[in-house]
Protein backbone atom coordinates (compact mmCIF):
# COMPACT_ATOMS: atom_id res chain seq x y z
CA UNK A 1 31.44 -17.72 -33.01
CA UNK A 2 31.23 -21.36 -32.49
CA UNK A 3 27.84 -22.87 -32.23
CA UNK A 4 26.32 -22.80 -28.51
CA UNK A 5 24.62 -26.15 -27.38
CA UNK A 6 23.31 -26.06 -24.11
CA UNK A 7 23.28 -29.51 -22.62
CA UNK A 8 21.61 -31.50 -20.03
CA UNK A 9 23.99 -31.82 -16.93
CA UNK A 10 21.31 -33.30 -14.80
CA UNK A 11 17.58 -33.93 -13.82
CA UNK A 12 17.19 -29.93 -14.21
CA UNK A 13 20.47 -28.65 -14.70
CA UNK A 14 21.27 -27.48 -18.36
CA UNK A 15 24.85 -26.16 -19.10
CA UNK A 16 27.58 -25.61 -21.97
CA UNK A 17 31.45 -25.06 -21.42
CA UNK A 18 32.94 -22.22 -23.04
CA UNK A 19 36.41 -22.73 -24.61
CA UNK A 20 39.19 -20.51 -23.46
CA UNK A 21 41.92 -22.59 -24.75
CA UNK A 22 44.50 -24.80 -23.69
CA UNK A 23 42.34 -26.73 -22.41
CA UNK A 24 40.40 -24.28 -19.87
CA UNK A 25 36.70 -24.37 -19.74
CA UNK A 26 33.79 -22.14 -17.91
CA UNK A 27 30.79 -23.85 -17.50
CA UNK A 28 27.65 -21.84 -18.15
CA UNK A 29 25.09 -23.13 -16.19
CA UNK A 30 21.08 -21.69 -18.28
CA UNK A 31 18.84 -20.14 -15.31
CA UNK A 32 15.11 -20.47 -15.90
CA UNK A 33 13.24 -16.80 -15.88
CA UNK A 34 10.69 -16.63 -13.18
CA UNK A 35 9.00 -13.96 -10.80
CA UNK A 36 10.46 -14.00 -7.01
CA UNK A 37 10.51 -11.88 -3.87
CA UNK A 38 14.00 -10.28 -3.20
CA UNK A 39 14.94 -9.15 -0.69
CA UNK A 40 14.67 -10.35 2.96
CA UNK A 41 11.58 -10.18 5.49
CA UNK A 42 11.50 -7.64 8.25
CA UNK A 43 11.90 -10.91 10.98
CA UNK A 44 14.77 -12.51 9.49
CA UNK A 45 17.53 -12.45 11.61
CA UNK A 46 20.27 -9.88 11.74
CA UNK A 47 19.09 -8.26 8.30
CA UNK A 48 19.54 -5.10 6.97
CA UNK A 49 17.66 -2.03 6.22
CA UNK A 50 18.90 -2.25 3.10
CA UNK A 51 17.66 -5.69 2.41
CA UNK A 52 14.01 -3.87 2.23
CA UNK A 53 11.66 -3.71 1.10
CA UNK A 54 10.38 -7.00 -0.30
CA UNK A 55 9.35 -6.95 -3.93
CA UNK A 56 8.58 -8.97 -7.09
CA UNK A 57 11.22 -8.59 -9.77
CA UNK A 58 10.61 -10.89 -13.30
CA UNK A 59 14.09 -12.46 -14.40
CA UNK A 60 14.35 -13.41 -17.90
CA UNK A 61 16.17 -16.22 -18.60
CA UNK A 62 20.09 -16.31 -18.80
CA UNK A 63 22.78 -18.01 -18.29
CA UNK A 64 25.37 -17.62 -15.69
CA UNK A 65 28.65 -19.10 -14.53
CA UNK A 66 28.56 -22.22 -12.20
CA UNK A 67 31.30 -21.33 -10.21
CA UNK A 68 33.38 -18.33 -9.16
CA UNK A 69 36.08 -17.26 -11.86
CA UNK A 70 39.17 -19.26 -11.24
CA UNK A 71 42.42 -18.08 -11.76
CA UNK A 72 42.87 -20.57 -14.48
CA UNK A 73 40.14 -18.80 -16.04
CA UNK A 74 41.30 -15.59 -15.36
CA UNK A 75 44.80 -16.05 -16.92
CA UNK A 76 43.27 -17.42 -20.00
CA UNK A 77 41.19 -14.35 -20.51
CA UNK A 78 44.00 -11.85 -19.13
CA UNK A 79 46.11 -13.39 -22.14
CA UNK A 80 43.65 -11.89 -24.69
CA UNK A 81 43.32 -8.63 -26.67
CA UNK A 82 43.25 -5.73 -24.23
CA UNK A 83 39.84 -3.88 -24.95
CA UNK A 84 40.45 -1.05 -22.02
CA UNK A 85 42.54 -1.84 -19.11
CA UNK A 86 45.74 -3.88 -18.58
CA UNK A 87 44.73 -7.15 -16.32
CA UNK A 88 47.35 -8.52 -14.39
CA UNK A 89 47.84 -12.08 -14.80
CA UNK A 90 48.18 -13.81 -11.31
CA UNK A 91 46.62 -11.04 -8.73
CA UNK A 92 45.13 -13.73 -6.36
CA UNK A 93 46.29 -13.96 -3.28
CA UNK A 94 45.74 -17.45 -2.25
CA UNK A 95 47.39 -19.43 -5.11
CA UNK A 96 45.40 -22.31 -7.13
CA UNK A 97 44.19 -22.88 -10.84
CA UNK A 98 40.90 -23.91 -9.59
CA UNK A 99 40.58 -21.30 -6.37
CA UNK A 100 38.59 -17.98 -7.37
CA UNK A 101 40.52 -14.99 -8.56
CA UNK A 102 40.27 -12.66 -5.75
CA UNK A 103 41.99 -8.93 -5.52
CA UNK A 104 40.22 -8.09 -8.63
CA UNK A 105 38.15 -4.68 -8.91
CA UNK A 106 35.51 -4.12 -10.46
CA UNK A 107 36.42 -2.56 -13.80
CA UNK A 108 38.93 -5.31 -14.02
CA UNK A 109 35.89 -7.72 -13.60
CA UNK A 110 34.39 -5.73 -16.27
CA UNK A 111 37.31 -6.04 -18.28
CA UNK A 112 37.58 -9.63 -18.28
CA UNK A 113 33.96 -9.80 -19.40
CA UNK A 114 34.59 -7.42 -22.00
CA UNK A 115 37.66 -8.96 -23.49
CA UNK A 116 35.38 -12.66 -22.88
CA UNK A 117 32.34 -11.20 -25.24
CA UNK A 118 35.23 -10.30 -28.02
CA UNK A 119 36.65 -13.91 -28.00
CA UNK A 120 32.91 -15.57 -28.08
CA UNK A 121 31.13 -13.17 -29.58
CA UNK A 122 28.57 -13.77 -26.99
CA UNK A 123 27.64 -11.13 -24.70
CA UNK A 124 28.96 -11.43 -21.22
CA UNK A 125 28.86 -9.67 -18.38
CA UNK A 126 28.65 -9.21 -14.58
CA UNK A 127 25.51 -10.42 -13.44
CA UNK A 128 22.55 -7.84 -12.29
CA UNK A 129 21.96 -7.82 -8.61
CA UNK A 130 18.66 -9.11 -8.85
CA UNK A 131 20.15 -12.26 -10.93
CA UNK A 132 22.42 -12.91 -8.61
CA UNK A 133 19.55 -13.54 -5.71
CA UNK A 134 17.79 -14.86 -7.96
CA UNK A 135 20.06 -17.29 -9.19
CA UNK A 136 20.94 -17.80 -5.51
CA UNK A 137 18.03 -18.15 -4.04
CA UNK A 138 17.09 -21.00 -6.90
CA UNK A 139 13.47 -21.11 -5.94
CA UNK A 140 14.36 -20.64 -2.11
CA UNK A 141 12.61 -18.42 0.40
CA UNK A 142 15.00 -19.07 3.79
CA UNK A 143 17.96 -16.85 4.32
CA UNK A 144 20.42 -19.50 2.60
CA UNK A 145 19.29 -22.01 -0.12
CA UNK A 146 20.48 -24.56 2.16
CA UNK A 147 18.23 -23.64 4.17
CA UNK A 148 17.77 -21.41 7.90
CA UNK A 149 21.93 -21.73 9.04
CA UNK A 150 24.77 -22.67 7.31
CA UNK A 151 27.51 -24.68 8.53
CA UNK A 152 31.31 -25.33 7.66
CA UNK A 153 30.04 -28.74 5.86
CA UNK A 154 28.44 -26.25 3.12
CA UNK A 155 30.47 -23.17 2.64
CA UNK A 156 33.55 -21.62 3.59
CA UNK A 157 32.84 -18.51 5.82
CA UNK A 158 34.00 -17.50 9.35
CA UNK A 159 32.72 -20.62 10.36
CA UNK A 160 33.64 -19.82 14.31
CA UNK A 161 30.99 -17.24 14.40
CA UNK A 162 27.03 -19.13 14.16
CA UNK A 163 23.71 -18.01 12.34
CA UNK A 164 20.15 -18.57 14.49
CA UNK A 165 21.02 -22.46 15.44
CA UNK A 166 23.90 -23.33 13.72
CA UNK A 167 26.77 -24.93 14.90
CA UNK A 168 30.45 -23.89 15.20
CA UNK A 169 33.12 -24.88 13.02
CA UNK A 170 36.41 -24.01 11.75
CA UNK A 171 37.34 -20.74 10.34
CA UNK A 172 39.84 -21.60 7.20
CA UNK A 173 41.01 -18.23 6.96
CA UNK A 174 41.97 -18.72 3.34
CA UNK A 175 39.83 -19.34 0.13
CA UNK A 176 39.26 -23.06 -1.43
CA UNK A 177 38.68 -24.41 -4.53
CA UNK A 178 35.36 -23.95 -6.03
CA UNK A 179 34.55 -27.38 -6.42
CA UNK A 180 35.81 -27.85 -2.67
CA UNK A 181 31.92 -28.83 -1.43
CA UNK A 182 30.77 -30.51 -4.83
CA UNK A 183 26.99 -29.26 -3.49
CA UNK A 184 24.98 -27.38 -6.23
CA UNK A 185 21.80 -25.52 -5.81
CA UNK A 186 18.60 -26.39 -7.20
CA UNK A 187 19.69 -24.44 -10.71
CA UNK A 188 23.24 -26.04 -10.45
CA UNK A 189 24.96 -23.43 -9.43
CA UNK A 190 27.87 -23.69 -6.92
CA UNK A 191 29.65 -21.54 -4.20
CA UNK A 192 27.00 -18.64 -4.07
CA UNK A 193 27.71 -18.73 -0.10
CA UNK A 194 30.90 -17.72 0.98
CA UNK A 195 34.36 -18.10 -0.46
CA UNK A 196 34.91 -15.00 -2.10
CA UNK A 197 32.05 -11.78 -2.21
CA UNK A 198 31.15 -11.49 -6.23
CA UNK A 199 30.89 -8.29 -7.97
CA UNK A 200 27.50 -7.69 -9.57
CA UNK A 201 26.87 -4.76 -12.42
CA UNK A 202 24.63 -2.67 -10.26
CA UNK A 203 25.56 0.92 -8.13
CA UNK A 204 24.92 0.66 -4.57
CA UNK A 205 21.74 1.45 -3.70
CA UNK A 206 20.53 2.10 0.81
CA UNK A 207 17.26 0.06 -0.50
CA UNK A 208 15.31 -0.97 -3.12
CA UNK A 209 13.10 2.19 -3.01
CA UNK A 210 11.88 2.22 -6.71
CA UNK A 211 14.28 -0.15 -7.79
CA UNK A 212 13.64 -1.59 -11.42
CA UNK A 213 11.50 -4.64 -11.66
CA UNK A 214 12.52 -6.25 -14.80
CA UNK A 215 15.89 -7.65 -13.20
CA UNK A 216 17.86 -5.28 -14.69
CA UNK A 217 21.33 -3.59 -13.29
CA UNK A 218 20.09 -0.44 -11.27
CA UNK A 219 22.57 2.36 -12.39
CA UNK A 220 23.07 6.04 -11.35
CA UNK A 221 24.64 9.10 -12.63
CA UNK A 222 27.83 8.53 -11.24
CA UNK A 223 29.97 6.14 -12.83
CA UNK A 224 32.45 5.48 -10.13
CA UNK A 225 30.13 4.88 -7.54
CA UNK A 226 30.03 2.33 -5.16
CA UNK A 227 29.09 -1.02 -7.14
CA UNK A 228 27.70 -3.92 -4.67
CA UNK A 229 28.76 -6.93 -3.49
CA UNK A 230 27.14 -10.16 -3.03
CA UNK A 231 27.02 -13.94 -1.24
CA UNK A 232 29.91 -12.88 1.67
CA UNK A 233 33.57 -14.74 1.85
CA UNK A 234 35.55 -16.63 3.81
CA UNK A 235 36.23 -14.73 6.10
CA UNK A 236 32.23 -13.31 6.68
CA UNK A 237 30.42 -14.38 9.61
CA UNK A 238 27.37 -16.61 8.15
CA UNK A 239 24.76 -13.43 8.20
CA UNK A 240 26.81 -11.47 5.77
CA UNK A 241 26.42 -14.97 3.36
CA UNK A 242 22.86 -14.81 3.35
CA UNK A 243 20.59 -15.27 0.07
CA UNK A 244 19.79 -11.53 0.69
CA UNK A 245 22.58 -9.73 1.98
CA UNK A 246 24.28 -6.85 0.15
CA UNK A 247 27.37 -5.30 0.83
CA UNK A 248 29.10 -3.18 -1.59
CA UNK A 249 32.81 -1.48 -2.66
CA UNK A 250 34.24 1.23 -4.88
CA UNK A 251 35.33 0.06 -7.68
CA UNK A 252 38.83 0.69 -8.06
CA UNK A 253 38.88 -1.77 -4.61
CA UNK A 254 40.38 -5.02 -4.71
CA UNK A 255 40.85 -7.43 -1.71
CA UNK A 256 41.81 -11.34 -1.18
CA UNK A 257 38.14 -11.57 -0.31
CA UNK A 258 36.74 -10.72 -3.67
CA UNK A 259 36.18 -12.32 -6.94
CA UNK A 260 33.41 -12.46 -9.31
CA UNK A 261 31.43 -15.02 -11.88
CA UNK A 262 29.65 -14.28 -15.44
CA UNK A 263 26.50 -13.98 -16.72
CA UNK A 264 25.38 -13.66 -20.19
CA UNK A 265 22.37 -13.81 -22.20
CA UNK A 266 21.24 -17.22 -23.87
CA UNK A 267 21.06 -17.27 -27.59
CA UNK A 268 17.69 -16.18 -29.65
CA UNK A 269 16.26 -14.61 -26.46
C-alpha cells in the first residue's frame, strides 16, 4: 500500500489523490467528526415524513470522495481484478471522462469499492447515510448548504421547477461534469446537490425511528432490500436536492440519473 499523506488543499480543506493509473486520480477529501442534527424540521418546506424525526448522530472522522465517480474513474477500476461481479466498462449514458458514471446499481457501486480496497489496500466503501448529510450539510442547518433555494448558478437539477423563493432557470436535461460549478462546500466537497442521486450503504428505512446514532449504515435482514438514495439529479425538482431528502432504489436498479462517490476510513483511526 503506498503511504497516505493527507494534504492541505485550502484554509480547511485537507485531501490526498488516490492513484488509479494512467494517470487517473480520485481525490479524497478528510471530513472532520462532529455531532449534528439530521434530518429536516417539521416547517421546512415540502419535506418528508421520512425526513423525521430530528436527531443527534456523532460522525467519526473519514474521508470521502470530492466529487461524484467519473467515468474515467470508473473504467480505471472496472479494468481491475473482478472480486464478485463483472462491471461493464462504459455504462453511462451521457458520455464524458469527467461526467459521473450513472446507470450503475448498487452492487455494482459496491463492486467498484470492493475491487478499489484490493488495489489500495485501504478500505473503501459507499458512504453511510448519515455521512452523506453530514458531509453535505458541512456544518449547515438550511435545507441546502448554499443556503434556503438553490438556483441553476449552483447545481444542475430541474432548474424550471423553484424551491420557497428561488428563481427559474434552465433545465439541462443531461448530466455535467463534476467540476462544471467549481463551488465546494465548507468541507470541500463538490456536487452533493443535483447531478446524479448517489448510492449510500444503508437499507431504506420510512424514518429514523431508532435509527443508530454512531453514523453507522442502518442495515436489515434482507439483503436485497431497497438501499437509499441521496442529494437528487438533474433532472429533480430542487426539493428532492435538499441537504435532507432521501429517496431510495432496489438495488439491482440502474438509471442515467444515478451514480455514486466513496468513502473510506482515514488511517490510524
Amino acid at each position: 500500500m503506498a503511504e497516505l499523506t493527507i494534504r492541505q488543499r485550502t484554509a480547511t480543506a485537507q485531501y490526498f489523490t488516490e492513484d488509479l493509473g494512467n494517470g487517473v486520480g480520485l481525490d479524497m477529501v478528510l471530513v472532520p467528526g462532529d455531532t449534528f442534527l439530521m434530518g429536516s424540521p417539521e416547517n421546512e418546506p415540502q419535506r418528508s415524513d421520512s425526513e423525521g424525526p430530528q436527531h443527534e448522530v456523532t460522525v467519526s472522522t473519514f474521508l470521502m470522495g470530492r466529487y461524484t465517480v467519473t467515468q474515467a474513474q470508473w473504467r480505471a477500476v472496472a479494468a481491475m481484478t473482478q472480486v464478485k461481479i463483472e462491471l461493464k466498462s462504459d455504462p453511462a449514458n451521457f458520455k464524458g471522462d469527467n461526467r459521473p458514471v450513472e446507470r450503475v446499481s448498487w452492487y455494482e457501486a459496491e463492486e467498484f469499492c470492493e475491487r478499489l480496497a484490493v488495489h489500495t489496500r485501504r478500505p473503501y466503501r459507499l458512504p453511510s447515510e448519515a455521512q452523506w448529510e453530514y458531509a453535505c450539510r458541512a456544518g449547515t442547518q438550511t435545507p441546502f448548504y448554499f443556503g434556503q433555494t438553490l438556483t441553476d448558478e449552483v447545481a444542475n437539477y430541474r432548474a424550471t421547477s423553484t424551491y420557497k423563493n428561488g428563481p427559474k432557470g434552465k433545465f439541462l436535461e443531461e448530466t455535467v461534469d463534476v467540476t462544471h460549478f467549481g463551488l465546494a462546500n465548507a468541507y470541500g466537497l463538490c456536487d452533493m446537490h443535483g447531478n446524479v442521486d448517489e448510492w449510500c450503504a444503508d437499507h431504506w428505512h420510512g424514518s429514523y425511528d431508532k435509527a443508530p446514532t454512531d453514523g453507522s449504515p442502518w442495515l436489515s435482514q434482507d439483503s436485497e432490500a431497497s438501499r437509499v438514495l441521496r442529494g437528487g439529479s438533474w433532472i429533480s425538482s430542487p426539493w428532492v436536492c435538499r441537504s435532507a431528502s432521501r429517496v431510495y432504489g432496489l438495488p439491482g436498479y440502474r438509471d442515467s440519473y444515478i451514480g455514486f462517490r466513496v468513502s473510506c476510513e482515514p488511517p490510524g483511526l
